[in-house]
C-alpha atoms as a PDB file:
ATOM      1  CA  UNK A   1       5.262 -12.539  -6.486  1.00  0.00           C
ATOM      2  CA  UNK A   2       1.491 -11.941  -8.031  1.00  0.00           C
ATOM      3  CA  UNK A   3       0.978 -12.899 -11.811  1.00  0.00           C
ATOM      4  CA  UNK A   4       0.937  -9.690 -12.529  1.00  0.00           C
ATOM      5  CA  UNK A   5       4.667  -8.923 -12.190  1.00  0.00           C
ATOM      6  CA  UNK A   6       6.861  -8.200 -14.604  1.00  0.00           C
ATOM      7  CA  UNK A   7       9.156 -11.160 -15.100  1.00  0.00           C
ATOM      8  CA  UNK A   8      12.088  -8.925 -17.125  1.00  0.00           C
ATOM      9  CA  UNK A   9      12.317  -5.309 -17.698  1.00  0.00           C
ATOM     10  CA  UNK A  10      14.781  -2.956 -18.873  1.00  0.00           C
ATOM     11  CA  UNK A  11      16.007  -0.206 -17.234  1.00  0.00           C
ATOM     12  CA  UNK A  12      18.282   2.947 -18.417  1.00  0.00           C
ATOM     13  CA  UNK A  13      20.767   4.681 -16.139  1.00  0.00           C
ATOM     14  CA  UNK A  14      22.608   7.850 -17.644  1.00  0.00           C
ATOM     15  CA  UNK A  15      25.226   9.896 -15.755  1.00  0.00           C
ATOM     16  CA  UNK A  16      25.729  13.070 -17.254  1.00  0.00           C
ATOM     17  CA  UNK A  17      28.357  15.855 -16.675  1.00  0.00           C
ATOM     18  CA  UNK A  18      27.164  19.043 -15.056  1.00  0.00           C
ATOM     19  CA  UNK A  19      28.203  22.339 -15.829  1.00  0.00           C
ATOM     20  CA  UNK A  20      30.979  21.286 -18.478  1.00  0.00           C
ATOM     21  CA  UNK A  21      33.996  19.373 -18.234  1.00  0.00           C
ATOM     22  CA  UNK A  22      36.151  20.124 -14.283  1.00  0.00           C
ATOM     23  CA  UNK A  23      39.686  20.297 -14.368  1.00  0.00           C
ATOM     24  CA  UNK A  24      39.549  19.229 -10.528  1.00  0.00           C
ATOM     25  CA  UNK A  25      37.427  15.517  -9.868  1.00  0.00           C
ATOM     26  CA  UNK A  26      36.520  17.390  -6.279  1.00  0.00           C
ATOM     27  CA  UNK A  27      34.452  20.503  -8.363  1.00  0.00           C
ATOM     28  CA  UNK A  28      32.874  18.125 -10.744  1.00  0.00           C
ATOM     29  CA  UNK A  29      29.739  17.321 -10.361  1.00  0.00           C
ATOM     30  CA  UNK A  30      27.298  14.515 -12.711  1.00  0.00           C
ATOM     31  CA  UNK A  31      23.631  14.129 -13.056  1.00  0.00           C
ATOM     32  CA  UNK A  32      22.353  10.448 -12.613  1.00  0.00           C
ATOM     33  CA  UNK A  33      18.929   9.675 -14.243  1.00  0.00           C
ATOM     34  CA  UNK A  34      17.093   6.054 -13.451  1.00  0.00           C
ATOM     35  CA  UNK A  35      14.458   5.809 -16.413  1.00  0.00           C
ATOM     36  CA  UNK A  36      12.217   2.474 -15.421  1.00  0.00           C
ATOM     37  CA  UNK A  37       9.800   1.996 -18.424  1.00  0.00           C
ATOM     38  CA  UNK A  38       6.632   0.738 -16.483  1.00  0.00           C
ATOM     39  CA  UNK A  39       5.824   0.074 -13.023  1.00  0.00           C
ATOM     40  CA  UNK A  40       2.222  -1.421 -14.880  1.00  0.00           C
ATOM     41  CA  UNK A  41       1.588  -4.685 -12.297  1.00  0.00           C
ATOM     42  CA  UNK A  42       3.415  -3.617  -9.565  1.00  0.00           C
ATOM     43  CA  UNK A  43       1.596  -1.881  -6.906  1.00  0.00           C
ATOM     44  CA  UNK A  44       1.419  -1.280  -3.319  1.00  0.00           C
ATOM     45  CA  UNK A  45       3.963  -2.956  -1.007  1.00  0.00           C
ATOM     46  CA  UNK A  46       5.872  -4.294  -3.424  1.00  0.00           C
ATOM     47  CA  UNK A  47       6.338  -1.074  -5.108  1.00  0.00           C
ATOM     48  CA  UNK A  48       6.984   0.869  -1.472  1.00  0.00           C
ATOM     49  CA  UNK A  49       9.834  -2.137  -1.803  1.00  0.00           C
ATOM     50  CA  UNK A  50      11.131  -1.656  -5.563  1.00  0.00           C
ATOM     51  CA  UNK A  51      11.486   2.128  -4.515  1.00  0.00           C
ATOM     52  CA  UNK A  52      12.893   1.753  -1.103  1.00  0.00           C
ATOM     53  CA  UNK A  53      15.803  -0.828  -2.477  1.00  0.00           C
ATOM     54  CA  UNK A  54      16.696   1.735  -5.318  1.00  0.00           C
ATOM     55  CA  UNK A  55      17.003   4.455  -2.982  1.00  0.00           C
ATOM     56  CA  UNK A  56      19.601   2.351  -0.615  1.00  0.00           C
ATOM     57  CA  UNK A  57      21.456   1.788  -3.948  1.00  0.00           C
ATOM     58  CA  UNK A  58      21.710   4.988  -5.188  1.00  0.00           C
ATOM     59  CA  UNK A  59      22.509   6.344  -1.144  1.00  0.00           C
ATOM     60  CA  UNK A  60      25.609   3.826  -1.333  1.00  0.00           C
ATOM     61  CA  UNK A  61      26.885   4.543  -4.277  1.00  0.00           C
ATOM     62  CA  UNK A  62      26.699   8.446  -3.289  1.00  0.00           C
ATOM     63  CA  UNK A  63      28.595   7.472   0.346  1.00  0.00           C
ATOM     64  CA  UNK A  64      31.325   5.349  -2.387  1.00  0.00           C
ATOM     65  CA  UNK A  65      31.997   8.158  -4.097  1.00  0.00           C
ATOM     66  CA  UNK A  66      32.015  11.009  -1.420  1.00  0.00           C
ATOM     67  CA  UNK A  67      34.414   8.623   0.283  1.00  0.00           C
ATOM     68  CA  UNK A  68      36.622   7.900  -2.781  1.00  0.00           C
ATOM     69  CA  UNK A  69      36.546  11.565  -3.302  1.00  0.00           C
ATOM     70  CA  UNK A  70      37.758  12.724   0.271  1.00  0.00           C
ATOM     71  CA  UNK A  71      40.628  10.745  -0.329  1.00  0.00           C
ATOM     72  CA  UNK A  72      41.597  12.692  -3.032  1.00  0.00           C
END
């Protein structure tokens, strides 16, 4: 990893309801924002990396809950 990596950061991840409260958990739908402070010292292929590996998160946590959901 070069010097110039951050060796702790915070991150913020909000979910937020859309369109008001659903009486029905198939209709609801939420809003999930990833706020990462800096990406200051983290450039090229690592960052292709950092942004790659939160985009496989965020597509299996989508696939969880679509699948969790179509059981309902």
């Amino acid at each position: 990893m070069p010097d110039t990596f951050p060796m702790e950061t915070t991150i913020t991840i909000t979910f937020k309801e859309k369109d008001g409260p659903s009486t029905s958990l198939k209709t609801s739908k939420t809003e999930m924002t990833l706020y990462y402070p800096s990406a200051e010292g983290i450039e090229g292929k690592m960052l292709d990396d950092m942004t790659q590996g939160w985009n496989q998160s965020f597509d299996k946590l989508q696939s969880r809950v679509e699948s969790r959901d179509s059981g309902l």
